[in-house]
Protein backbone atom coordinates (compact mmCIF):
# COMPACT_ATOMS: atom_id res chain seq x y z
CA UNK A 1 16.28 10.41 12.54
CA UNK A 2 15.93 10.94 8.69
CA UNK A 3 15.15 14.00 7.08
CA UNK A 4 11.40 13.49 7.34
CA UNK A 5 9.33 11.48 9.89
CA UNK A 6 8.71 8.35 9.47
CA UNK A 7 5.10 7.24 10.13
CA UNK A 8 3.45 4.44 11.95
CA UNK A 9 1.00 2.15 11.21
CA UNK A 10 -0.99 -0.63 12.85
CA UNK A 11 -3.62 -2.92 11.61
CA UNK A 12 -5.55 -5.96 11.72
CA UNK A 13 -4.93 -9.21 10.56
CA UNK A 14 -6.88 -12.59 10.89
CA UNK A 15 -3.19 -15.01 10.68
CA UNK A 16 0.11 -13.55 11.65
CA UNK A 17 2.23 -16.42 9.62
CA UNK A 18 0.26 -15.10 6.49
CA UNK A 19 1.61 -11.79 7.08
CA UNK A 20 5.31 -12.57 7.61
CA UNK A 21 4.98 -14.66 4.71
CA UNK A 22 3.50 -11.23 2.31
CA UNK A 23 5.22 -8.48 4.52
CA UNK A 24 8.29 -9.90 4.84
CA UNK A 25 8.21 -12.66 1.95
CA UNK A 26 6.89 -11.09 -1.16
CA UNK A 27 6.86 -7.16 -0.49
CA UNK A 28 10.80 -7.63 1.57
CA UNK A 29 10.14 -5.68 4.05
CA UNK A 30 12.45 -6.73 6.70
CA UNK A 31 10.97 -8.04 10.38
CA UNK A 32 11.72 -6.06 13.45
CA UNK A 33 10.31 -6.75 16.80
CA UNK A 34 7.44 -9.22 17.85
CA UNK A 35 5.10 -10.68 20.41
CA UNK A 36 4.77 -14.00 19.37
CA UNK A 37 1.02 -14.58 18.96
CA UNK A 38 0.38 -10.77 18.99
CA UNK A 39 1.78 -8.47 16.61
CA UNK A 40 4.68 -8.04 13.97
CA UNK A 41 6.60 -4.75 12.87
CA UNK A 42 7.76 -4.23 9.92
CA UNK A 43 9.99 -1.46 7.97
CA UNK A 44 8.43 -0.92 4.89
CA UNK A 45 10.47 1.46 3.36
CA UNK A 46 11.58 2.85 6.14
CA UNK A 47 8.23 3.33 8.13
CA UNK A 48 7.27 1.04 10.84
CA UNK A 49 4.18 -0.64 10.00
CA UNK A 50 2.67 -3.24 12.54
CA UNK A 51 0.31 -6.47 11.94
CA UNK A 52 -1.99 -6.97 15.03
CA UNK A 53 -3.58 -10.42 15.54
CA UNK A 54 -7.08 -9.15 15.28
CA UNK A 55 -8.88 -11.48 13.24
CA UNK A 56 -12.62 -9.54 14.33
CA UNK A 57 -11.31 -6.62 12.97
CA UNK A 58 -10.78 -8.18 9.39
CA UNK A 59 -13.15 -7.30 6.70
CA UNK A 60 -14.54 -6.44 3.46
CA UNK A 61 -13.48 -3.13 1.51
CA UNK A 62 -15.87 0.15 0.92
CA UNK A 63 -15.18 1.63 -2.01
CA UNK A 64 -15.53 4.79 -3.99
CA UNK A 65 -15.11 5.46 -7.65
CA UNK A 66 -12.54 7.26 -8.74
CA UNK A 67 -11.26 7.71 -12.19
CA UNK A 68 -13.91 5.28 -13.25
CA UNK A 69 -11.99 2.56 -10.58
CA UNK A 70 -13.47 1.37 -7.72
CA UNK A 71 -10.83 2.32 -5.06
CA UNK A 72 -10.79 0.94 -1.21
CA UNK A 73 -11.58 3.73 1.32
CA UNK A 74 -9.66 2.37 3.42
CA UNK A 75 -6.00 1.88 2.42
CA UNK A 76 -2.60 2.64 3.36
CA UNK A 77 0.67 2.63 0.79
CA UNK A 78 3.77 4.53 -0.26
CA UNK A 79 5.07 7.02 -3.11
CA UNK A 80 7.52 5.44 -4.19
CA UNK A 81 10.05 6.82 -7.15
CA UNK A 82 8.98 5.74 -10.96
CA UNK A 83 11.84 2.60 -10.85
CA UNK A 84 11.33 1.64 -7.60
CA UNK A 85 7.20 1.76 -8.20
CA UNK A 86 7.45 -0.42 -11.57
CA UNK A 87 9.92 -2.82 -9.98
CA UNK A 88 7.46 -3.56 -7.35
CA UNK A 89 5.15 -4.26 -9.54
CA UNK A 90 6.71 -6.41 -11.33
CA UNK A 91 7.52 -8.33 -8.20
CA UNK A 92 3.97 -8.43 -7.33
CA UNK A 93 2.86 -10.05 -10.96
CA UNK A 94 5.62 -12.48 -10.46
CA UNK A 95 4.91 -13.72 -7.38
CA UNK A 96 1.17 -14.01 -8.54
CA UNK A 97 -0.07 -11.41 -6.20
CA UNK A 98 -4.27 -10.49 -7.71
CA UNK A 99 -4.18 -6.64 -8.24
CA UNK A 100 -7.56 -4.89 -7.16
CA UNK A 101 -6.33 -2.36 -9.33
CA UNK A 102 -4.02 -2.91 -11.96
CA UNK A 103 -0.47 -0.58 -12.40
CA UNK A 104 -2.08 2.03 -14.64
CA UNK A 105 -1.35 6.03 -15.07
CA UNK A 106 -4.41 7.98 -12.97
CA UNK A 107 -5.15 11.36 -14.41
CA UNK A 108 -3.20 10.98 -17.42
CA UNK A 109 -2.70 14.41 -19.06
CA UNK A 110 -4.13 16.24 -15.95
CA UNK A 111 -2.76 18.17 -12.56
CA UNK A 112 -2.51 14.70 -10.30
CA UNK A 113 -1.06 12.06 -12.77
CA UNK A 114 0.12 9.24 -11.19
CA UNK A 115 0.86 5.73 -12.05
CA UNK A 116 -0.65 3.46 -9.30
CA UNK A 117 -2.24 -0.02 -8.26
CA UNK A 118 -3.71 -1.84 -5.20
CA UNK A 119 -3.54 -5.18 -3.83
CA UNK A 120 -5.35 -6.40 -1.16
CA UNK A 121 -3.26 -8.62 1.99
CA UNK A 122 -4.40 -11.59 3.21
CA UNK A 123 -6.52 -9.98 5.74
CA UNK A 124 -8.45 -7.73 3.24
CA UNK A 125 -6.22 -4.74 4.26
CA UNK A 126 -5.84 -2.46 0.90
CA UNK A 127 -2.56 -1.08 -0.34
CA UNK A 128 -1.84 1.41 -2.54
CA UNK A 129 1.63 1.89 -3.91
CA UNK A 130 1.95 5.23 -6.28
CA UNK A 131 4.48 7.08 -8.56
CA UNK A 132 4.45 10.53 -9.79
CA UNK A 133 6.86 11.71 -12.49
CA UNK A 134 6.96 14.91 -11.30
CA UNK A 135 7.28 15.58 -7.29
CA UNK A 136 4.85 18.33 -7.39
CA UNK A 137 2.37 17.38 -8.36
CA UNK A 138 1.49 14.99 -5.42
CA UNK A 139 -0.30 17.62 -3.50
CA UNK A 140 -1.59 19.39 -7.06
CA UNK A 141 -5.51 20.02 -7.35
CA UNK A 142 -7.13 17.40 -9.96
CA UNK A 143 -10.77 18.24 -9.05
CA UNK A 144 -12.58 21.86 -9.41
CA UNK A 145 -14.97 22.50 -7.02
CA UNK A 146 -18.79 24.06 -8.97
């Protein structure tokens, strides 16, 4: 095993070939096992994420502002190191992937900042990738409670 544990994530999508073709295809995550029909892992990073064929489970995005951005609730992504997040996307904008949020810095100046974007599957799932120059302060307090 690594030196932390890896997580696991499954979730719905409405066309399994669409998947490969943004899992695998534009974000390079490589393909492990399948069900042909039925599902799809995938190491992203070195997590194993999994596309179900569940087309009824695909939907729209609720959102909630934050730092004047309207931000899926839902979402899943990675912290990924400054390079490594810029690289990505760079890959994205090349490949002409739409960005529900543009690669911006969140809480410049403050506890919290944090470059980060979102872009949306072809199933409506939301991901957020995100950055941090400084390793600390990814669990550091950006909002005071009155």
């Amino acid at each position: 095993m690594t030196e932390r544990p890896r997580f696991h994530l499954a979730f719905p999508v409405h066309d399994l070939e669409a998947a490969r073709g943004f899992y695998g295809g534009i974000l390079g995550c490589p393909e492990g096992r399948e069900d042909p029909g039925h599902w799809i892992d995938f190491d992203l990073y070195g997590h194993q994420i999994v596309a179900h064929f569940a087309p009824e489970e695909c939907g729209g995005a609720v959102t909630n502002d934050v730092d004047s951005k309207k931000i899926p609730v839902k979402h899943f992504g990675l912290i990924l190191d400054w390079a490594e997040w810029e690289a990505l996307a760079q890959r994205l904008k090349g490949a002409n992937v739409p960005f529900l949020v543009d690669p911006y810095v969140r809480f410049a100046g403050k506890p919290g900042e944090q470059g980060t974007f979102f872009v949306i599957d072809p199933s409506g799932n939301a991901l957020e990738f995100k950055s941090f120059r400084e390793e600390r302060m990814i669990f550091e307090k950006t909002l005071q409670a009155h």
